[in-house]
Protein backbone atom coordinates (compact mmCIF):
# COMPACT_ATOMS: atom_id res chain seq x y z
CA UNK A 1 11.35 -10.96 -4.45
CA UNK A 2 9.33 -7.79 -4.06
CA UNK A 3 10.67 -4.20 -4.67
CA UNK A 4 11.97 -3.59 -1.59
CA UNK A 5 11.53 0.36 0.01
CA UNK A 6 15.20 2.62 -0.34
CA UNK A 7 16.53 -0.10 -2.50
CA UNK A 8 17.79 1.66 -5.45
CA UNK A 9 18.51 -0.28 -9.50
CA UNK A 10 21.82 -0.94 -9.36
CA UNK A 11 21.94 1.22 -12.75
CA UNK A 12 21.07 4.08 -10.47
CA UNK A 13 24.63 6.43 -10.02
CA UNK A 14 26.21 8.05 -7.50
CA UNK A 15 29.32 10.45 -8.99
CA UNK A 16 29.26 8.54 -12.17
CA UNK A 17 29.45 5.01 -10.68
CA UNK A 18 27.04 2.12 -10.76
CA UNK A 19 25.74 0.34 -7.92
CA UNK A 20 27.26 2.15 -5.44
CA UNK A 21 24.36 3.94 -4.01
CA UNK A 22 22.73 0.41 -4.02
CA UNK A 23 25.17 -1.28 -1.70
CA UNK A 24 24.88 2.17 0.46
CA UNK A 25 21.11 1.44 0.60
CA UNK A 26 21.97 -2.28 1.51
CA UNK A 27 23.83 -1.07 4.27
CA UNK A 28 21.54 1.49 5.85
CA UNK A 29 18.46 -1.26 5.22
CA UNK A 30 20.75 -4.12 7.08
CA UNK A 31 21.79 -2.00 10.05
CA UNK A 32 18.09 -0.22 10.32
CA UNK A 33 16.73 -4.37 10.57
CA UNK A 34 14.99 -3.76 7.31
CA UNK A 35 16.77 -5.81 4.48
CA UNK A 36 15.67 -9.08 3.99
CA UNK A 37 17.29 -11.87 4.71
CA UNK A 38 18.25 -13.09 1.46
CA UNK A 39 20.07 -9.79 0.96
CA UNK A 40 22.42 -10.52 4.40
CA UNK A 41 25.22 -13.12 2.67
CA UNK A 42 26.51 -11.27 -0.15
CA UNK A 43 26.33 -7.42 1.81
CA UNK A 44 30.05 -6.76 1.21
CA UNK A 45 31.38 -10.57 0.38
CA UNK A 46 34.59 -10.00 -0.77
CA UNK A 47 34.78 -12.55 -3.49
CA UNK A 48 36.10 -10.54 -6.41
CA UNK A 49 33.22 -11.76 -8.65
CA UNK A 50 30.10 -10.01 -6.63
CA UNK A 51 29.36 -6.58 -7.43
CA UNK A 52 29.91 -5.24 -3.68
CA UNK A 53 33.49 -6.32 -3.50
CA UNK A 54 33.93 -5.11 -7.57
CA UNK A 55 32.52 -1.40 -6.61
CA UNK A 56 34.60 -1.84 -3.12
CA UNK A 57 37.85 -2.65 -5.25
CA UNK A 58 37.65 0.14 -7.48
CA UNK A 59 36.99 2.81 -5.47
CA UNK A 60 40.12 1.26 -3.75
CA UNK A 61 38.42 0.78 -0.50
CA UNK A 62 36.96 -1.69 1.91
CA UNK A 63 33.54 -2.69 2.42
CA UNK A 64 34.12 -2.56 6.12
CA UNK A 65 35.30 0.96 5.97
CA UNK A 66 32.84 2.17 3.67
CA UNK A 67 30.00 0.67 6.22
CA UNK A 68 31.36 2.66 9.00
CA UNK A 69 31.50 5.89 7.29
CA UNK A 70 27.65 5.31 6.22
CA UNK A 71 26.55 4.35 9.00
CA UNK A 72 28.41 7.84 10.75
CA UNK A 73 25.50 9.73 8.34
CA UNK A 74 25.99 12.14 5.56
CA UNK A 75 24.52 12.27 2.07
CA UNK A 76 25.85 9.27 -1.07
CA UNK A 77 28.11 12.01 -2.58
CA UNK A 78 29.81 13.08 0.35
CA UNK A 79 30.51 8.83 1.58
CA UNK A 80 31.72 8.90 -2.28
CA UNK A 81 33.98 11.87 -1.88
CA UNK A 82 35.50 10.53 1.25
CA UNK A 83 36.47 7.08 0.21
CA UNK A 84 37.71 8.28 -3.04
CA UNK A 85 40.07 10.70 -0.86
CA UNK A 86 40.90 8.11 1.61
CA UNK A 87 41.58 5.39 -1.06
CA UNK A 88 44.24 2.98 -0.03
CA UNK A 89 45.19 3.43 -4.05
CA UNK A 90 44.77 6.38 -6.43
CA UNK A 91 41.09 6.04 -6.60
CA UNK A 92 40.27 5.30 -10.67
CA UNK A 93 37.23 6.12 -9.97
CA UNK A 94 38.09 10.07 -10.04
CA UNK A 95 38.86 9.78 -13.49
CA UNK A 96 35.12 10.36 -15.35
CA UNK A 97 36.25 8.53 -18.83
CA UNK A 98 37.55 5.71 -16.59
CA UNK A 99 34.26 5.31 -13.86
CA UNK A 100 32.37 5.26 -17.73
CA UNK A 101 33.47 2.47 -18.77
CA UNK A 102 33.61 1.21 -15.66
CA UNK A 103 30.24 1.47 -15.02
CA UNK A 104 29.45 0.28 -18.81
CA UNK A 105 30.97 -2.81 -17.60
CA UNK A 106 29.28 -3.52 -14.62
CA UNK A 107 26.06 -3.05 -16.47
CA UNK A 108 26.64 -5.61 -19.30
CA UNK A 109 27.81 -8.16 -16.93
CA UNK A 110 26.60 -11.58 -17.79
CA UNK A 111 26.22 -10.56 -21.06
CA UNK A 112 28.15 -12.92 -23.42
CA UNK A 113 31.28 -13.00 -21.21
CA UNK A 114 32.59 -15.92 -18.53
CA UNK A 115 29.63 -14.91 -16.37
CA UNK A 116 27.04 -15.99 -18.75
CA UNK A 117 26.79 -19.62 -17.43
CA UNK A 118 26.10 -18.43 -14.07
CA UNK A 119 23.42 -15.70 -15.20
CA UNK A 120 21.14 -18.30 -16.85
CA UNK A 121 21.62 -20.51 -14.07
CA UNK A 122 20.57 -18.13 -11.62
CA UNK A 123 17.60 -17.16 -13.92
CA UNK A 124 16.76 -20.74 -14.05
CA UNK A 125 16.72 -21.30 -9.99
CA UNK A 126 14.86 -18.28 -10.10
CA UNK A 127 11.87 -19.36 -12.51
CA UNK A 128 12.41 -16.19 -14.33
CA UNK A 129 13.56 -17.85 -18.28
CA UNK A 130 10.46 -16.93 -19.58
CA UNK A 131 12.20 -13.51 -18.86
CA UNK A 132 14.60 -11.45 -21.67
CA UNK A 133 17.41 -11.37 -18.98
CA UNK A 134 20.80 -10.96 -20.58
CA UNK A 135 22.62 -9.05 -17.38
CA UNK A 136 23.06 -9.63 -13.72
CA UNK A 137 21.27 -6.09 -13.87
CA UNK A 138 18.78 -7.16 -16.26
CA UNK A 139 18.52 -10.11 -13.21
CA UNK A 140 18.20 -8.26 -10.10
CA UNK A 141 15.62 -5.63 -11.58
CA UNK A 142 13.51 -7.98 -12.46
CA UNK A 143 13.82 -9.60 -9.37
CA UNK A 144 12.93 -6.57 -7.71
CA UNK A 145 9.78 -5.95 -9.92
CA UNK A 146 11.10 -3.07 -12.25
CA UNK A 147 11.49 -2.56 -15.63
CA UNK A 148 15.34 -3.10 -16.89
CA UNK A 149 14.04 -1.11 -20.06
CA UNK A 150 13.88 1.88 -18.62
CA UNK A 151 17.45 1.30 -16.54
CA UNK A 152 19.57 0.43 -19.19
CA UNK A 153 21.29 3.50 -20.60
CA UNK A 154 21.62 1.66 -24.42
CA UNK A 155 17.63 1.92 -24.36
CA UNK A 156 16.93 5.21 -26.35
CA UNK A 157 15.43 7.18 -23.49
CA UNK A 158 16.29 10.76 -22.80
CA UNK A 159 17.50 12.08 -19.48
CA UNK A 160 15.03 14.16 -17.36
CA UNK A 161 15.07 16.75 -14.72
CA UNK A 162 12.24 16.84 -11.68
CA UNK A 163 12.55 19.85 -9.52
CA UNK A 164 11.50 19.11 -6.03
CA UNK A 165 10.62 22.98 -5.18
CA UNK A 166 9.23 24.78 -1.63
CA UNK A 167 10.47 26.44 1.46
CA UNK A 168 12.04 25.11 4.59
CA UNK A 169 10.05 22.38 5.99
CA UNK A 170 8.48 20.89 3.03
CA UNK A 171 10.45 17.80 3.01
CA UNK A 172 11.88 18.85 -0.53
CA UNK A 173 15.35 16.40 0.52
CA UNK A 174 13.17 13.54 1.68
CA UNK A 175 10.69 13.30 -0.64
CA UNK A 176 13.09 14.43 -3.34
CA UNK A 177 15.11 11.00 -2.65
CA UNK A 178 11.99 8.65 -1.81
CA UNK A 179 11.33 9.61 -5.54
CA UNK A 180 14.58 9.34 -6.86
CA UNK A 181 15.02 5.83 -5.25
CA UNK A 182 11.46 4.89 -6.59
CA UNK A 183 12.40 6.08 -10.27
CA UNK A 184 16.05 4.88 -10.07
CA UNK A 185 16.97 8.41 -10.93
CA UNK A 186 20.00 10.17 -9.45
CA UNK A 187 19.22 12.53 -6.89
CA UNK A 188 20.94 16.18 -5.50
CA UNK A 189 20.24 18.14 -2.92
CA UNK A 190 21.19 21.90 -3.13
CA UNK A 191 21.98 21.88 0.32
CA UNK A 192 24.76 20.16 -0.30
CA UNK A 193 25.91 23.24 -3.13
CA UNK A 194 25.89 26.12 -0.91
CA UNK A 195 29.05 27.94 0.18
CA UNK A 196 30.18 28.41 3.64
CA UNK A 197 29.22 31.98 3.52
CA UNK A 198 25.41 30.76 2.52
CA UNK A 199 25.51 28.60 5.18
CA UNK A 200 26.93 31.06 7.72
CA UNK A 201 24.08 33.60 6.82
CA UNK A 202 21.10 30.88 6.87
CA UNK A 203 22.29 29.93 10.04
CA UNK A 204 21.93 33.12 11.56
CA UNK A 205 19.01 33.54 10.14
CA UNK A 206 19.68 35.86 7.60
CA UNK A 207 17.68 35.06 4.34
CA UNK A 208 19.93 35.38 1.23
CA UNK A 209 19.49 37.66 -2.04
CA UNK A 210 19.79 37.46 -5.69
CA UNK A 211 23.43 38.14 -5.34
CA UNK A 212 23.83 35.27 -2.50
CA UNK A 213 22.07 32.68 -4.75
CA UNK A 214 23.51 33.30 -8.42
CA UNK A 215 27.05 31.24 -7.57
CA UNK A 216 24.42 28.68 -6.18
CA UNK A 217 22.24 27.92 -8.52
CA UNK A 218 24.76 28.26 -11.41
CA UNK A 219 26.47 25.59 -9.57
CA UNK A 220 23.10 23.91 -9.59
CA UNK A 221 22.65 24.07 -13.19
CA UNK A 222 26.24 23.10 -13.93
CA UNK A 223 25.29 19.68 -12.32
CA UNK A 224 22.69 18.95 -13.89
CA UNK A 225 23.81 19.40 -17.28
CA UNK A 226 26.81 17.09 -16.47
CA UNK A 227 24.13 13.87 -15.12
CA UNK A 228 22.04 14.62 -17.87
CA UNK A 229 24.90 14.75 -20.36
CA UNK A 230 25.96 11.30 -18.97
CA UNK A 231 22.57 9.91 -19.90
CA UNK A 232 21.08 9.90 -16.83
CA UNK A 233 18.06 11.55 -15.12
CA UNK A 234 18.05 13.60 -11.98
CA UNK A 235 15.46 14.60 -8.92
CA UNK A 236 17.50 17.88 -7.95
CA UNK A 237 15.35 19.10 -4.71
CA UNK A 238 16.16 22.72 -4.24
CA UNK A 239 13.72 25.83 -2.86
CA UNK A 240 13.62 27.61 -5.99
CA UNK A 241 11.10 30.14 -4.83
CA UNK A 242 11.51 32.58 -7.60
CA UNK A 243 10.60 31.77 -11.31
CA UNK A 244 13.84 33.61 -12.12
CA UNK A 245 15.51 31.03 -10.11
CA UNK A 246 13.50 28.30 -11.75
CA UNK A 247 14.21 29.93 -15.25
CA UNK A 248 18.08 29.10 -14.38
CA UNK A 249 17.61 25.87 -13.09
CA UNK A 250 15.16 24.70 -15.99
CA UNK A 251 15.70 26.88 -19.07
CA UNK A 252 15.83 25.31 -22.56
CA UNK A 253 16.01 21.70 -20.90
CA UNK A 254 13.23 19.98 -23.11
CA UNK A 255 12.30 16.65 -20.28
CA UNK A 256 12.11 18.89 -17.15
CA UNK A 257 9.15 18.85 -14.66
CA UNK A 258 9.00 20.68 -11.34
CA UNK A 259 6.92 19.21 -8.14
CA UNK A 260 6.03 21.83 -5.81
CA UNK A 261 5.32 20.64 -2.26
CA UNK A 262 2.65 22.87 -0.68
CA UNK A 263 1.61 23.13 2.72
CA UNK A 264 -0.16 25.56 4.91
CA UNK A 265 2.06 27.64 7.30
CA UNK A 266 1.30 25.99 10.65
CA UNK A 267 1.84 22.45 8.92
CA UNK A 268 5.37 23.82 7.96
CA UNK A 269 6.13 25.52 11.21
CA UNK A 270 5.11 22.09 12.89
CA UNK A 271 7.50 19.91 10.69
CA UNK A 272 10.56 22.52 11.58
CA UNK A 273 10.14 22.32 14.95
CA UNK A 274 10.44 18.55 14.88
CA UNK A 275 13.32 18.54 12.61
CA UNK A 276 16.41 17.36 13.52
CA UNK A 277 19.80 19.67 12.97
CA UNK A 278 19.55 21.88 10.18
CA UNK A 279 21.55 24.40 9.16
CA UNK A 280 19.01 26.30 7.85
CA UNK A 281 17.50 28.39 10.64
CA UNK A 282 13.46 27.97 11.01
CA UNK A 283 13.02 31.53 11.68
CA UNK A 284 13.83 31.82 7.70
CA UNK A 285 10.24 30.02 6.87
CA UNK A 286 7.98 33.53 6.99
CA UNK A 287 10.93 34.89 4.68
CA UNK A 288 10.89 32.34 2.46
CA UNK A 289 6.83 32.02 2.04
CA UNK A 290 7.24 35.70 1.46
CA UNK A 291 9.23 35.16 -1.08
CA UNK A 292 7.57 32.27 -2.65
CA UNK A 293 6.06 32.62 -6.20
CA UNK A 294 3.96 29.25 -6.07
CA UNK A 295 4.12 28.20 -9.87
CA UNK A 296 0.60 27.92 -11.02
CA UNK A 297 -0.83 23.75 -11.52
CA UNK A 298 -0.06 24.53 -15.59
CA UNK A 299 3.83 25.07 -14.88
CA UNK A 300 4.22 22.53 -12.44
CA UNK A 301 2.81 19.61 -10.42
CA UNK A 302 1.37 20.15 -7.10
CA UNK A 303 1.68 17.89 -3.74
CA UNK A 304 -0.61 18.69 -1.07
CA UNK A 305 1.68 18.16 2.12
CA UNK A 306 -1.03 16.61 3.88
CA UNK A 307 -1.13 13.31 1.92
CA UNK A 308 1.61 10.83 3.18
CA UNK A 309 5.47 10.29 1.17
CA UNK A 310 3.97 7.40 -0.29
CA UNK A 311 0.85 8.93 -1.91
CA UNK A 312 3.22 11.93 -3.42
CA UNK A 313 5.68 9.41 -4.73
CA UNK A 314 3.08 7.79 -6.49
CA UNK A 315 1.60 10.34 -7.86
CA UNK A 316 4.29 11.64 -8.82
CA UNK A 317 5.48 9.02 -10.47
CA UNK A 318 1.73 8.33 -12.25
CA UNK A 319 2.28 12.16 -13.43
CA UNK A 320 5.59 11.25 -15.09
CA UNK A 321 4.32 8.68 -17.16
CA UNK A 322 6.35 5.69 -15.33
């Protein structure tokens, strides 16, 4: 099977746990007419063996219910949030120690346990034993076409950042996760950070100050030191428009990059206007390109708006080293 487009690893994490923003991606793909076929049996099968049902029954709530709240819109930590608060059982999944090993688990399935017989069966229908499979992960990445070494969290790898940087319009949240999905990295969108009062301002379109923006990006930071503590590595999309800001977000983190998506001002103005509700009022855009200090091509890559998502995601990927 291919890699298929907006299918994530199942290492990649939402909030800590495993495959969960895989069997989100599942669902969006299935109801958008875009997962395959082969995919369509086991989308939320509630035997207790398959992952969908095990991430299901630890969260503490049904597949059925976590479909409809996906499909209702909003971003993989806010679905997250919701089921865990709408649980039908003290969600164990808001303990961080517990979704750990939880997660540890998931990812050595197959391996050496009473799901081993299966997993080199499977491998064998598939024509893959020439393969060093020794998970159901291991299984399905390979599947896919990606490389389980640089999934597996055992591998010595170390967690890095990519800053997805630019002003309104630039696509920084779409691109941002078309990149994380295409890595397997997690992904956060500062958006999803600010306070009401932030919101209330941009709205009106009132562009914010240092003051406005320090709780923000602190809160920024303070995320990604707890992925990248975890082990894992992160595509945080976020404006950043001032080096000082950058300086907060990036500062003594040794495997950081920043992307900078350029584009002229008409280009920007265009993709505003055509962009669906947003609190962010485009009024803000000459504000924020005034404010804008565009690191130079030595301090960060550069993506020329005008080339399509695909082209930026791999080159940005190429530029990574992956």
């Amino acid at each position: 099977m291919p890699r298929i487009p907006g299918l994530r690893s199942p290492h990649a994490r939402v909030g800590g746990l495993v495959h969960f923003g895989r069997m989100l991606d599942k669902t969006r793909l299935h109801a958008a007419g875009q997962l395959p076929a082969d995919y369509h049996n086991n989308l939320g099968d509630p035997r207790p063996t398959l992952l969908d049902a095990r991430c299901c029954g630890f969260i503490g709530m049904p597949y059925g219910a976590i479909r409809e709240r996906t499909l209702a819109g909003g971003t993989d930590a806010e679905i997250l949030a919701w089921a865990q608060a709408h649980a039908n059982i003290p969600s164990p999944s808001l303990n961080p120690a517990i979704c750990e090993a939880w997660s540890r688990f998931l990812q050595k399935l197959g391996w050496r346990d009473e799901r081993s017989a299966f997993l080199r069966s499977r491998v064998v229908e598939l024509q893959q034993t020439h393969l060093p499979i020794e998970t159901f992960f291991d299984l399905i990445d390979y599947d896919e076409e990606r490389d389980p070494g640089r999934n597996r969290p055992w591998e010595n790898r170390p967690p890095a950042l990519l800053l997805v940087m630019g002003v309104c319009g630039s696509g920084k949240s779409t691109l941002g996760q078309a990149i994380a999905c295409d890595l397997d990295w997690e992904f956060a969108d500062a958006d999803d950070f600010h306070p009401p009062a932030n919101r209330a301002k941009l709205a009106a379109g009132q562009p914010l100050n240092d003051s406005d923006r320090a709780p923000w990006l602190a809160a920024l930071r303070a995320e990604t030191e707890r992925v990248l503590a975890r082990g894992e590595s992160l595509v945080l999309a976020c404006s950043a428009l001032k080096a000082a800001y950058r300086a907060v977000l990036l500062g003594g983190l040794t495997s950081a990059r920043t992307l900078h998506l350029h584009g002229t001002r008409e280009l920007l103005a265009t993709r505003l206007a055509a962009r669906g509700p947003h609190f962010m009022n485009p009024a803000l855009l000459d504000s924020q390109l005034a404010t804008l200090e565009a690191p130079s091509s030595a301090e960060a890559l550069i993506a020329d708006l005008q080339q399509t998502p695909a082209a930026i995601v791999a080159s940005t990927r190429a530029a990574l080293g992956y």
